[in-house]
N, C-alpha and C. Protein backbone atom coordinates (compact mmCIF):
# COMPACT_ATOMS: atom_id res chain seq x y z
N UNK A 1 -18.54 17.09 22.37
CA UNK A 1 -19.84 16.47 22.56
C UNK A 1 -20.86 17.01 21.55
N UNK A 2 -20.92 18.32 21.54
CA UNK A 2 -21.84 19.15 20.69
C UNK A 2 -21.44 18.65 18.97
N UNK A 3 -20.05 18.28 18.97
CA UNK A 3 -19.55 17.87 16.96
C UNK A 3 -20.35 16.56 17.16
N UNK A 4 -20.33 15.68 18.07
CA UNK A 4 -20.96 14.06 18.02
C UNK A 4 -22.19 14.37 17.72
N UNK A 5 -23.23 14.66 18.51
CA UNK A 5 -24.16 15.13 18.02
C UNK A 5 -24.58 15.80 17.12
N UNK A 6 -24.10 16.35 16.13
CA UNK A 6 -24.10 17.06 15.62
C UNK A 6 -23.96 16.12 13.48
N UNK A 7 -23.28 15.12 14.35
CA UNK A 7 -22.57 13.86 13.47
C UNK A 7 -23.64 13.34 13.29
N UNK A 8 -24.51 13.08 15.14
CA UNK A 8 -25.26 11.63 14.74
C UNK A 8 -26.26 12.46 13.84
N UNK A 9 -26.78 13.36 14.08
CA UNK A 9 -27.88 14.37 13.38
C UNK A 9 -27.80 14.37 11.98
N UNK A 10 -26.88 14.36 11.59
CA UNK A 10 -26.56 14.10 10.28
C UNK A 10 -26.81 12.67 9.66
N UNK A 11 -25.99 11.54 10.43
CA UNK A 11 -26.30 10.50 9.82
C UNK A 11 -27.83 9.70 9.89
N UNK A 12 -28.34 10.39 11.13
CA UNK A 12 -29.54 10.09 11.22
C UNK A 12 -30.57 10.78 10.07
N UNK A 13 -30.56 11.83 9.56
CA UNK A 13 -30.80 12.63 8.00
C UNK A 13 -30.95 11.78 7.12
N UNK A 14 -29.55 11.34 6.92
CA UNK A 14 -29.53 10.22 5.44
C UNK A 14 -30.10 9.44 5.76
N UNK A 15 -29.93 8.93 6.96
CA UNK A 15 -30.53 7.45 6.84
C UNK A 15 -32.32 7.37 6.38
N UNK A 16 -32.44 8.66 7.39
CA UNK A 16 -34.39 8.68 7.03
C UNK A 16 -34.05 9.13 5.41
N UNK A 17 -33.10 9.82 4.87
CA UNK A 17 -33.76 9.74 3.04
C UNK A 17 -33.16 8.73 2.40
N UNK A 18 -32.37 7.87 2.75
CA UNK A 18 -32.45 7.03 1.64
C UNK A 18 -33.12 5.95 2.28
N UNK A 19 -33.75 5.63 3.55
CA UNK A 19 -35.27 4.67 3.24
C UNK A 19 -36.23 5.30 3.15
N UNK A 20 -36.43 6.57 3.20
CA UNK A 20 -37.52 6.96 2.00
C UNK A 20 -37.58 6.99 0.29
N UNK A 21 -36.49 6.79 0.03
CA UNK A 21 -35.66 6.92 -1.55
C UNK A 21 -36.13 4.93 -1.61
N UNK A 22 -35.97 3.97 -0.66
CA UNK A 22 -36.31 2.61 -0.70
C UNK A 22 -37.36 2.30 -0.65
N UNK A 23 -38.53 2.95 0.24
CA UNK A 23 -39.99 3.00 0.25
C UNK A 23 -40.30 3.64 -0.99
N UNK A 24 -40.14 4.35 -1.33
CA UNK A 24 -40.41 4.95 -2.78
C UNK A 24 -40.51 3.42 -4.06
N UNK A 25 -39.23 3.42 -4.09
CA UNK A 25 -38.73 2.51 -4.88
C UNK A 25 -39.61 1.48 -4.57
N UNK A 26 -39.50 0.54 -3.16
CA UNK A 26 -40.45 -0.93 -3.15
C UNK A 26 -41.72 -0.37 -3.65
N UNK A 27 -42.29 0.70 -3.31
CA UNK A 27 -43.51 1.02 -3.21
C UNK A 27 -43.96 0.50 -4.86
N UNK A 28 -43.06 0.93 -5.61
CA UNK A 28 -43.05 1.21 -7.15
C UNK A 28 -43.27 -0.60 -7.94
N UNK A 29 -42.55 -1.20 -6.81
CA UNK A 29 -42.13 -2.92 -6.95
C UNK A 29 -43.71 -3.40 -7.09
N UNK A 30 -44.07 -3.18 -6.04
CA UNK A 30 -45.17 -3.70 -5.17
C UNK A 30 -46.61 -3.34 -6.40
N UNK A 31 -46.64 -2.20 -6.67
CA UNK A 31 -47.40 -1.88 -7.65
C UNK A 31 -47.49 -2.88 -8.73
N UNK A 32 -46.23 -2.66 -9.25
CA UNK A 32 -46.02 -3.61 -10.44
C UNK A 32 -46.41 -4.93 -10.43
N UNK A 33 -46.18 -5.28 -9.34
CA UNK A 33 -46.45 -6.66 -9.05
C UNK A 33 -48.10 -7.18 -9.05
N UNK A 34 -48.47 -6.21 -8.48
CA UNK A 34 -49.72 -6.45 -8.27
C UNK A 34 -50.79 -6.11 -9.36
N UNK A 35 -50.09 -5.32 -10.37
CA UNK A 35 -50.40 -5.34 -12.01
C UNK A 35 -50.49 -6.52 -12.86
N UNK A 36 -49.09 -7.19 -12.73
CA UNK A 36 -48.84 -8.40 -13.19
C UNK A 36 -49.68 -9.57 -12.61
N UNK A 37 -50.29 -9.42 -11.07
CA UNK A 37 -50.84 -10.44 -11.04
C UNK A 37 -52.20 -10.36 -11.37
N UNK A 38 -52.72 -9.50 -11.14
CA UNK A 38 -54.09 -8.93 -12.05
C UNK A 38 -54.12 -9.30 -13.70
N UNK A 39 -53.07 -9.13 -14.30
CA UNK A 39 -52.83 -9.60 -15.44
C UNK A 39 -52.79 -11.23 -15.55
N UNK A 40 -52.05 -11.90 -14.60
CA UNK A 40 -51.78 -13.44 -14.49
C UNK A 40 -53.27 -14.02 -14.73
N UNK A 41 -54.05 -13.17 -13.33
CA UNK A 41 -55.45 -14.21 -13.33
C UNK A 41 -56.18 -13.76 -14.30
N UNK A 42 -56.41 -12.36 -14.84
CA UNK A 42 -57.10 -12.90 -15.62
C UNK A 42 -57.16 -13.32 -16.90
N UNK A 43 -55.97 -13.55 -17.26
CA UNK A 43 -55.32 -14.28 -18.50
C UNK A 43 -55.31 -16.15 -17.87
N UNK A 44 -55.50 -16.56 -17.00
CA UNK A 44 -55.71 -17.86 -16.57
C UNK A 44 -57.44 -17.93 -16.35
N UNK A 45 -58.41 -17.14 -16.60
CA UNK A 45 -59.77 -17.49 -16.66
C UNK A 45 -59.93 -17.64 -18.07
N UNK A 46 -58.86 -17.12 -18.98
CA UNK A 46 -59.52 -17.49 -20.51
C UNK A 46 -58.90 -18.18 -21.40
N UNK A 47 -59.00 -19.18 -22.49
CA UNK A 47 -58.19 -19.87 -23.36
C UNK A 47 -57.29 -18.89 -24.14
N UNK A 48 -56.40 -19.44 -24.19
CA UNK A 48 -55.07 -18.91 -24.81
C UNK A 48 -55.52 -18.92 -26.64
N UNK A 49 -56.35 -19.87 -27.19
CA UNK A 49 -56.24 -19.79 -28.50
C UNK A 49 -57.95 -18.86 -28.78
N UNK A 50 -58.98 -19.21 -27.96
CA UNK A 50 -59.99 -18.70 -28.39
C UNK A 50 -60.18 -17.42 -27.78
N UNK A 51 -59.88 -16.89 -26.56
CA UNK A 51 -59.82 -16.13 -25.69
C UNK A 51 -61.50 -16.32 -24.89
N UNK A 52 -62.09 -17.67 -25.22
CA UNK A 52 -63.58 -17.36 -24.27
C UNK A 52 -63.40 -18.07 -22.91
N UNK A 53 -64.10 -17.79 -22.22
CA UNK A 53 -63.84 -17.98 -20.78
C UNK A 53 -63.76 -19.80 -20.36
N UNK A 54 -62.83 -19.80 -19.96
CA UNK A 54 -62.69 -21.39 -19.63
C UNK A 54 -62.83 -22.19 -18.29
N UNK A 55 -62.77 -23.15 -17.99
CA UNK A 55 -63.44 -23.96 -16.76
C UNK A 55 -63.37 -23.89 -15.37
N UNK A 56 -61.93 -22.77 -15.26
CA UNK A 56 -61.78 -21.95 -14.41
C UNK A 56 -62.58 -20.84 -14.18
N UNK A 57 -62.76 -20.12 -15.13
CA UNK A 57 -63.88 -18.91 -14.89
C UNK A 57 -65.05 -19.52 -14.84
N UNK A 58 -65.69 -20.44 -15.29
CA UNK A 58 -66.63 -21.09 -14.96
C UNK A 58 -67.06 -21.52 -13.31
N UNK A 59 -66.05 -22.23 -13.09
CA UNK A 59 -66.15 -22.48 -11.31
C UNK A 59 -65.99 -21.46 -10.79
N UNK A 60 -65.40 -20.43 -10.67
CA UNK A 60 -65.22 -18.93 -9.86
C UNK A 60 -66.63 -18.62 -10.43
N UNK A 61 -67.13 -18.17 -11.28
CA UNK A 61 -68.45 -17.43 -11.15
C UNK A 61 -69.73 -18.58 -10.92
N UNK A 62 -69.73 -19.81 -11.03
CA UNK A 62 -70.36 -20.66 -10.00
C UNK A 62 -70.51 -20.47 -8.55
N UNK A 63 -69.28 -20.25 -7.87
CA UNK A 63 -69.01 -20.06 -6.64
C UNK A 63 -69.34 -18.92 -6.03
N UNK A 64 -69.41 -17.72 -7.24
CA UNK A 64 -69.87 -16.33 -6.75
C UNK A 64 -71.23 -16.73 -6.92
N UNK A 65 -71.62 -17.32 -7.56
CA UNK A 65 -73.27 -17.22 -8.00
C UNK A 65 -73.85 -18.11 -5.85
N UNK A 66 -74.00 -19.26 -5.96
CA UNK A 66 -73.74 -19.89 -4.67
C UNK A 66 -73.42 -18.94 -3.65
N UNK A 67 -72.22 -18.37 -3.26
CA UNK A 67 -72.29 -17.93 -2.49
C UNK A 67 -73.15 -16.60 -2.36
N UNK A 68 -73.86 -15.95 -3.31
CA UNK A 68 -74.65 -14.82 -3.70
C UNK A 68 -76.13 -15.66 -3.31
N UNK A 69 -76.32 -16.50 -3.25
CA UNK A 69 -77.61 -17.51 -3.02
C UNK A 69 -77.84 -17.97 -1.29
N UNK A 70 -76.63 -17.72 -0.97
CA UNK A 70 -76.34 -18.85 0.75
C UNK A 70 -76.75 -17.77 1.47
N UNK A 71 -76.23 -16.25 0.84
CA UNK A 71 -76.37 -15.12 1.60
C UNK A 71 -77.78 -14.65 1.55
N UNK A 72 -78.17 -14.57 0.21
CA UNK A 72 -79.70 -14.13 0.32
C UNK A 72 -80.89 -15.30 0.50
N UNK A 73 -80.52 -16.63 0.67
CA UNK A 73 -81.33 -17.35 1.62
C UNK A 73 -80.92 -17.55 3.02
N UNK A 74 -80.26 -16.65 3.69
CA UNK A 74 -79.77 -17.00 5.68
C UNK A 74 -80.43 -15.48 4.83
N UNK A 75 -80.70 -14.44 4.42
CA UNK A 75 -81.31 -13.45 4.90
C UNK A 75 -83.33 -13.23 5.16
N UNK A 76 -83.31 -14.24 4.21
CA UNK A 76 -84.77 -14.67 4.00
C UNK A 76 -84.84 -15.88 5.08
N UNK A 77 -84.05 -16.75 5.30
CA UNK A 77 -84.86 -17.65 6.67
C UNK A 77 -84.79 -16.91 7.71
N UNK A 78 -84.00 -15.83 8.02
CA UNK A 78 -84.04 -14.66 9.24
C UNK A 78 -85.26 -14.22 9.24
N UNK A 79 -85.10 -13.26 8.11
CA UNK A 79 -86.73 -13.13 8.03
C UNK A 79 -88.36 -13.49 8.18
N UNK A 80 -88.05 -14.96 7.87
CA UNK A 80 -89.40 -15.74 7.85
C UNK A 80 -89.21 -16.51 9.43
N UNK A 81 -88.56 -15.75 10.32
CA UNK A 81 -88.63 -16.62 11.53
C UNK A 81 -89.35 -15.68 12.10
């Protein structure tokens, strides 16, 4: 009884290091990935031949501008009530 246990103790060991050896690793994936997509967008806000900002970055910082406007007028009609 005491060697079984003794077994599972063991295999239970590896098992926690090699999915920590896999968390490691995805962890490493996941990074990357999220490099590349940081890279994706903002290589899709600018022209490929001129590199100046194109009609896409245009509407995204429209939309920030607007929504930067919606917020600080609902803070000013709060106010003026």
């Amino acid at each position: 009884m005491e060697s079984e246990v003794s077994r599972m103790q063991s295999l239970l060991s590896r098992k926690k290091e090699a999915d920590s050896r896999q968390i490691k690793f995805l962890s490493g994936e996941v990074d990357t990935l999220k490099g590349e997509l940081e890279k994706a967008q903002s290589s899709s806000m600018l022209d490929g031949l001129t590199g100046a900002y194109n009609r896409r970055a245009f509407d995204s910082h429209i939309a920030d501008l607007i929504e930067g406007q919606s917020e600080a007028f609902s803070l000013s009609f709060g106010i003026g009530l």
